[in-house]
N, C-alpha and C. Protein backbone atom coordinates (compact mmCIF):
# COMPACT_ATOMS: atom_id res chain seq x y z
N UNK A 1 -2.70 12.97 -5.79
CA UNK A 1 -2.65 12.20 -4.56
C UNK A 1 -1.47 12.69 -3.73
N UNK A 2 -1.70 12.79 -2.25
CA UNK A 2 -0.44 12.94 -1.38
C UNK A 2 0.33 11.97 -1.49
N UNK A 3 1.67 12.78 -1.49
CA UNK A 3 3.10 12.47 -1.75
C UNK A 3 3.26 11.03 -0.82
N UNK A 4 2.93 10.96 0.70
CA UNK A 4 2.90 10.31 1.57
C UNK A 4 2.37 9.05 1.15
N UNK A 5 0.68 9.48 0.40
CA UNK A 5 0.05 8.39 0.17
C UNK A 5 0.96 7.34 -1.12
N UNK A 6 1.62 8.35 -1.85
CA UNK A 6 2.17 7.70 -3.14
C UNK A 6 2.87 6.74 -2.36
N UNK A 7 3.85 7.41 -1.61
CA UNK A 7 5.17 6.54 -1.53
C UNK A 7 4.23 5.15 -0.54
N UNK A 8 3.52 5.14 0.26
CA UNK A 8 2.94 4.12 0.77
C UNK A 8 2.11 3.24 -0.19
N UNK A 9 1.80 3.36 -0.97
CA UNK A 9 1.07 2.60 -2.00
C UNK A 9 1.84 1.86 -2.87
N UNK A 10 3.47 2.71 -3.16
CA UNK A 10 4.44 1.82 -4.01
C UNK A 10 5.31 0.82 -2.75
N UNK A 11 5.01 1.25 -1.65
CA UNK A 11 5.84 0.35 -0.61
C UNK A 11 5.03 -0.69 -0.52
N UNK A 12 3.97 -0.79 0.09
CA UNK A 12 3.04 -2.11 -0.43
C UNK A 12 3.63 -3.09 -1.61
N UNK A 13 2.94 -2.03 -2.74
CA UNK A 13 3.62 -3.10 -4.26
C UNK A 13 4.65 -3.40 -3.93
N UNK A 14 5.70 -2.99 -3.95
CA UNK A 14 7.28 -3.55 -3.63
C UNK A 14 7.25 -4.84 -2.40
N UNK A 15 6.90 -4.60 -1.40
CA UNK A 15 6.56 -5.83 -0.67
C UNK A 15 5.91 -6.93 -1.19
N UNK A 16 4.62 -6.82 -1.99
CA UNK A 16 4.24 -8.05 -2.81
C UNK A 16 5.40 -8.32 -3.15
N UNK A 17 5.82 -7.54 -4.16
CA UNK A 17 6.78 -8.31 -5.51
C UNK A 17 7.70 -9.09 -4.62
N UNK A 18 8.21 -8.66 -3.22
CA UNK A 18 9.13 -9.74 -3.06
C UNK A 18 8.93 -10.96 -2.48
N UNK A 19 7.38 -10.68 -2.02
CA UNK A 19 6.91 -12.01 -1.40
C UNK A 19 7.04 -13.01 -2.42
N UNK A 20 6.80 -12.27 -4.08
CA UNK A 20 6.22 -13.10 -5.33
C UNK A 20 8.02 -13.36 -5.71
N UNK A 21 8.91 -12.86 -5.18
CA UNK A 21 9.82 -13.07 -5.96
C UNK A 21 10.95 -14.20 -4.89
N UNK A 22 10.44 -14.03 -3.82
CA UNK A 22 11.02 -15.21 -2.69
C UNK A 22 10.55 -16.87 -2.79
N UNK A 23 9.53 -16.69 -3.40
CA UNK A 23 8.73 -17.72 -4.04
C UNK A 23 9.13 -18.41 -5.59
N UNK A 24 9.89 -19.30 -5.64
CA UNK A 24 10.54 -19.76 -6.39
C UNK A 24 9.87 -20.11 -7.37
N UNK A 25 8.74 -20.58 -7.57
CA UNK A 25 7.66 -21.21 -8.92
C UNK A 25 7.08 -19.80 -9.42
N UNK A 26 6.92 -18.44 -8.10
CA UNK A 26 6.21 -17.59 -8.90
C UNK A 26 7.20 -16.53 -9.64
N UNK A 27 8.36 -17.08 -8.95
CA UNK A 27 9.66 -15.58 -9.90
C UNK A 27 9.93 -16.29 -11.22
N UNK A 28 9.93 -17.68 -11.04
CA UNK A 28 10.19 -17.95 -12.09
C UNK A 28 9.32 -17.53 -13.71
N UNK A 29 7.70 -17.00 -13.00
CA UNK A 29 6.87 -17.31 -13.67
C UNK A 29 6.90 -15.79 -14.27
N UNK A 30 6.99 -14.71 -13.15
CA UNK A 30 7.34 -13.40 -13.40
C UNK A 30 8.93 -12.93 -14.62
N UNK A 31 9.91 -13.76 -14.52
CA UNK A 31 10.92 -13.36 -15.54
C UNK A 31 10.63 -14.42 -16.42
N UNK A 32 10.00 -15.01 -16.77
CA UNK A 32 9.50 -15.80 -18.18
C UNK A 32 8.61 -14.35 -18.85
N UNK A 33 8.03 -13.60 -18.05
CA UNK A 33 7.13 -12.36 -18.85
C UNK A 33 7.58 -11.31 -18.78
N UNK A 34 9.20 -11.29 -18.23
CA UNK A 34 10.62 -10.10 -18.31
C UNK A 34 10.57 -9.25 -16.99
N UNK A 35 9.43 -9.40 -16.17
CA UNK A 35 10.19 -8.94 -15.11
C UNK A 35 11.46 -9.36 -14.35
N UNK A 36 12.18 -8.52 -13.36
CA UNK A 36 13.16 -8.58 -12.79
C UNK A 36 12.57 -8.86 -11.92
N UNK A 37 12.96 -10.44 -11.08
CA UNK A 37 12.55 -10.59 -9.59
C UNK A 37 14.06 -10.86 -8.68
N UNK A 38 14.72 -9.77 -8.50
CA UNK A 38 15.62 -9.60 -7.67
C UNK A 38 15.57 -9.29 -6.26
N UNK A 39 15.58 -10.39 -5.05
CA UNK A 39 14.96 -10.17 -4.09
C UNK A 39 16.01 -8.98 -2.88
N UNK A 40 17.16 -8.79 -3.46
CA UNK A 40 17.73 -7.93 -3.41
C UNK A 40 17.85 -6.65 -3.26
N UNK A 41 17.51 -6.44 -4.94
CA UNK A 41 17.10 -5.27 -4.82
C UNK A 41 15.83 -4.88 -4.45
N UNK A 42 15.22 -5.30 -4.84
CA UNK A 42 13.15 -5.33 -4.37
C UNK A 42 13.46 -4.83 -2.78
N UNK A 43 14.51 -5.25 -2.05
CA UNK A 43 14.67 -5.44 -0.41
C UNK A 43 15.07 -3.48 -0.32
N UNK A 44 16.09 -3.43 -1.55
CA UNK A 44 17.18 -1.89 -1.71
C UNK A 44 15.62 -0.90 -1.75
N UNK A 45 15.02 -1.43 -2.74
CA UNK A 45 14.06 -0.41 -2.91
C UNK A 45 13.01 -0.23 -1.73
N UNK A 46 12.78 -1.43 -0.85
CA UNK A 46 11.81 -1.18 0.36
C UNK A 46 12.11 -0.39 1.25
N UNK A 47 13.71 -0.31 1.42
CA UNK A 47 14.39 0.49 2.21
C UNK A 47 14.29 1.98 1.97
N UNK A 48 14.56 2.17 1.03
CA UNK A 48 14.72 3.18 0.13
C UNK A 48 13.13 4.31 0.60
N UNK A 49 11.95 3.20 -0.11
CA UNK A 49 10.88 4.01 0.14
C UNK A 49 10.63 4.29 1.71
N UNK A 50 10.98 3.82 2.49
CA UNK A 50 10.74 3.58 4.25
C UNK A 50 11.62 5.03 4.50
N UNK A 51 12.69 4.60 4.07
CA UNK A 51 12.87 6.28 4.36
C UNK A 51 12.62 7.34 4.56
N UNK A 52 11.96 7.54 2.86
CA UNK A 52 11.06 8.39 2.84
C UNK A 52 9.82 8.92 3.25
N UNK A 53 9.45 7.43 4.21
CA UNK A 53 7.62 7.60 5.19
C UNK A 53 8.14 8.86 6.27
N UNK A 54 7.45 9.91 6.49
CA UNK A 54 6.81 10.23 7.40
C UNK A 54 7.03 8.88 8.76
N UNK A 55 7.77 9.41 9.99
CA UNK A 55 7.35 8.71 10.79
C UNK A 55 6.67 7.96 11.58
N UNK A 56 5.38 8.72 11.86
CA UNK A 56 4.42 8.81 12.25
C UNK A 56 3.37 8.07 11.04
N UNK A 57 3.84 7.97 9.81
CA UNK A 57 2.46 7.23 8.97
C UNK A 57 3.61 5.73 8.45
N UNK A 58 4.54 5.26 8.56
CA UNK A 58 5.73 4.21 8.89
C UNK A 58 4.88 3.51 9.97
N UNK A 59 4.78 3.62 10.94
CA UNK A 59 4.56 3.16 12.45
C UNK A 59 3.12 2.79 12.11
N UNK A 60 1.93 4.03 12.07
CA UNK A 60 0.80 3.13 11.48
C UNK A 60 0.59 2.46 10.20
N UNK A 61 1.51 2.19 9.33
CA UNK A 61 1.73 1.20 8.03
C UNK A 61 2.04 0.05 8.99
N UNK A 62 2.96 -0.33 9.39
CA UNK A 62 3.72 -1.44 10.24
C UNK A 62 2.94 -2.25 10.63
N UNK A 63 2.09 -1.21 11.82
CA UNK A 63 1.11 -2.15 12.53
C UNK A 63 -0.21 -2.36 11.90
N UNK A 64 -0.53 -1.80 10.55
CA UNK A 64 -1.75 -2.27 9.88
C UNK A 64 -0.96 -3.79 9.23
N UNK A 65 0.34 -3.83 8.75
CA UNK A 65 0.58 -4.87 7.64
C UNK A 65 0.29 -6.62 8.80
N UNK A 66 0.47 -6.17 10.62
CA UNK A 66 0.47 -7.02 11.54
C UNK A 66 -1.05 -7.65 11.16
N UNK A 67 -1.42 -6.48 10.95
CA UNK A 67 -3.43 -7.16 10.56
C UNK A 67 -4.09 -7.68 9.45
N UNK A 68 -3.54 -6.95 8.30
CA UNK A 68 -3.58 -6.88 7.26
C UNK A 68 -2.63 -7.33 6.18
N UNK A 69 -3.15 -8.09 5.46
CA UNK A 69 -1.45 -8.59 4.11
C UNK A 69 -2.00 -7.42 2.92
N UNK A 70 -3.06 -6.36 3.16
CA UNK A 70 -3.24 -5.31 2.46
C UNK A 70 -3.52 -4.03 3.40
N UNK A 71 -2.82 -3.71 3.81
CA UNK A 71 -3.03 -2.29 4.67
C UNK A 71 -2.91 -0.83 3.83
N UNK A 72 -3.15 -0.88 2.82
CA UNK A 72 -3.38 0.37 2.11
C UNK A 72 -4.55 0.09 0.40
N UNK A 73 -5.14 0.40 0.39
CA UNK A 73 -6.78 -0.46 -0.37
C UNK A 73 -7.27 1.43 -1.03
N UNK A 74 -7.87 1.20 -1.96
CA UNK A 74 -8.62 2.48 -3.03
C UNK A 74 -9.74 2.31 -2.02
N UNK A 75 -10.67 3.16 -2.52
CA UNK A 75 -12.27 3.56 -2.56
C UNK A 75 -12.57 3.14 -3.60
N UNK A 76 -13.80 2.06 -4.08
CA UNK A 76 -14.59 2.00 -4.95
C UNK A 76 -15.82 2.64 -4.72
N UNK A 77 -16.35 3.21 -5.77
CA UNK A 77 -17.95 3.54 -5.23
C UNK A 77 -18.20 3.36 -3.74
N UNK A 78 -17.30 4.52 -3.42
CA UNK A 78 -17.92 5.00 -1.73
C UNK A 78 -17.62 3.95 -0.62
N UNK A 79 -17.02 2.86 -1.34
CA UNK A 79 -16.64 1.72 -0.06
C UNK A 79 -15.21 1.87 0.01
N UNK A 80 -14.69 1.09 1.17
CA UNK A 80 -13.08 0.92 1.47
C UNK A 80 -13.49 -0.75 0.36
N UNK A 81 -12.48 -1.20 0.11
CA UNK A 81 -11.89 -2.24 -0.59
C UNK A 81 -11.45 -3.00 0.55
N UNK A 82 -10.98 -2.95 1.18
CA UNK A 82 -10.34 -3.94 2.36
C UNK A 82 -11.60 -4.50 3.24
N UNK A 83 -12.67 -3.77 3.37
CA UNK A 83 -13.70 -3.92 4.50
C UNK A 83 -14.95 -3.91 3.48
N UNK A 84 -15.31 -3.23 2.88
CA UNK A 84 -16.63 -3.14 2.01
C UNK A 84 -17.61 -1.99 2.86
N UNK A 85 -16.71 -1.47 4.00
CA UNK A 85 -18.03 -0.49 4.82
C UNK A 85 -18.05 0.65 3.99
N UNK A 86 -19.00 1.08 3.66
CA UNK A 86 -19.43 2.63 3.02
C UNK A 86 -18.00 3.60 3.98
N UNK A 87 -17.66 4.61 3.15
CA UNK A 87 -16.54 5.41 3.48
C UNK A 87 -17.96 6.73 3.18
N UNK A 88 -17.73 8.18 4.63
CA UNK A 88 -18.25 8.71 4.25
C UNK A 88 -18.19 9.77 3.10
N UNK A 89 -18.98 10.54 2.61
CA UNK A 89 -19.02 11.64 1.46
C UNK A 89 -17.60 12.48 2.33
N UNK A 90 -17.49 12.43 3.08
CA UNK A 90 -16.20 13.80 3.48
C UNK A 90 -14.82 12.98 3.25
N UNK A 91 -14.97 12.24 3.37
CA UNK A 91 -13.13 11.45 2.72
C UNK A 91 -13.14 12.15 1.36
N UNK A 92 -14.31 12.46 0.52
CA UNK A 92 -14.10 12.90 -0.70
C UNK A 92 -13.85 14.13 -0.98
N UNK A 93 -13.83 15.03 0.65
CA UNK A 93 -14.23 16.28 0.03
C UNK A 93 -12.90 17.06 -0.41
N UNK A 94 -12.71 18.18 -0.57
CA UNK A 94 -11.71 18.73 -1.60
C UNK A 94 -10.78 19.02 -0.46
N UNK A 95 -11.51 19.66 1.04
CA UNK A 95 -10.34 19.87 1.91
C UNK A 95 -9.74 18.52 2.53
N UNK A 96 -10.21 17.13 2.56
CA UNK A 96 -9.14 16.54 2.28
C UNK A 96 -8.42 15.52 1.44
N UNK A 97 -8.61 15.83 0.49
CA UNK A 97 -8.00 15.30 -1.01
C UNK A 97 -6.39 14.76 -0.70
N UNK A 98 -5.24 15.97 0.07
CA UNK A 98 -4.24 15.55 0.33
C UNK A 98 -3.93 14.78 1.58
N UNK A 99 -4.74 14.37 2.12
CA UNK A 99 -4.26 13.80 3.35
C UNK A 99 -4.22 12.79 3.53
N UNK A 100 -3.71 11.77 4.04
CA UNK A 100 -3.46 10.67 4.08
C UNK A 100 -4.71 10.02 5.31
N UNK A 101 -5.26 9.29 4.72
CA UNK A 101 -7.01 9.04 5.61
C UNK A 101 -6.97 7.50 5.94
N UNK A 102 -7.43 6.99 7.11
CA UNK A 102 -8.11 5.37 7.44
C UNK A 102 -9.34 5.74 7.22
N UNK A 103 -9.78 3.91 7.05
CA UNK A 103 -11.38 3.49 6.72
C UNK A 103 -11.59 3.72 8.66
N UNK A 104 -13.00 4.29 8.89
CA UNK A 104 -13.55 4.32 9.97
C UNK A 104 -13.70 3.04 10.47
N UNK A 105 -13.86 1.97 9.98
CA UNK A 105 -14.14 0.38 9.90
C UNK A 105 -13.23 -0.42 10.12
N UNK A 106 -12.37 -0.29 9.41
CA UNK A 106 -11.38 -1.39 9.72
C UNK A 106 -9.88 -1.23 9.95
N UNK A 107 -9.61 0.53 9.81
CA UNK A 107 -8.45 1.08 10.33
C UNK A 107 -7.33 1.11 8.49
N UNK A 108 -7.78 0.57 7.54
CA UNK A 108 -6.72 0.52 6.78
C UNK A 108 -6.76 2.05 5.69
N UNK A 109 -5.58 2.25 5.51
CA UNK A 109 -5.03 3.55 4.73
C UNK A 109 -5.77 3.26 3.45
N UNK A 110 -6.51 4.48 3.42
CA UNK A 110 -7.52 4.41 2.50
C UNK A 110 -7.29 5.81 0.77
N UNK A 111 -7.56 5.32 -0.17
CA UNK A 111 -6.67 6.64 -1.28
C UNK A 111 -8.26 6.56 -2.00
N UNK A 112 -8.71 7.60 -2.71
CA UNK A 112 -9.64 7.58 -4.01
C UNK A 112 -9.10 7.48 -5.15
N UNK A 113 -10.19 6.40 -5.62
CA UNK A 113 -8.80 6.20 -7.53
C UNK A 113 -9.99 7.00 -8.67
């Protein structure tokens, strides 16, 4: 998977976790099963990965998260996950495997798992 796409897919997760960890009944519920819900650092590490975005794919993350509380979603069997519209056969194809792609449908950053 592109590098781009990685780091946008762990910036997402990291944003959950701190929604889940700003949330007082659910951090609690998360370090009863040993995670660390440090809203702190969770914040160090969002920074951290933002950095590392590509400008230009930062800016359209931003304004998908305005639409979306999931702006980056897999392919299941040929669909986006966020929308359910069929994604076509060429998102799959080999020339672009590395690139960082939207659903035609609903605009969200789309990866194959």
């Amino acid at each position: 998977m592109n590098r781009q796409l990685n780091i946008l897919v762990d910036l997402q997760n990291k944003e959950l976790s701190l929604r889940d960890a700003r949330d007082p009944e659910k951090a609690k519920q998360f370090e009863e099963l040993g995670f660390a819900m440090d809203p702190d650092k969770i914040q160090a590490d969002i920074d951290k990965l933002l950095d590392e975005v590509d400008a230009r794919h930062r800016g359209y993350y931003e304004r998908l998260k305005q639409r979306f509380p999931d702006p980056v979603v897999p392919v299941r069997d040929g669909h986006c996950t966020g929308c359910y519209a069929n994604v076509p056969t060429s998102f799959t194809s080999v020339t672009k495997e590395n690139k960082v792609q939207s659903c035609e449908s609903c605009g969200r950053i789309i990866f194959q798992i």
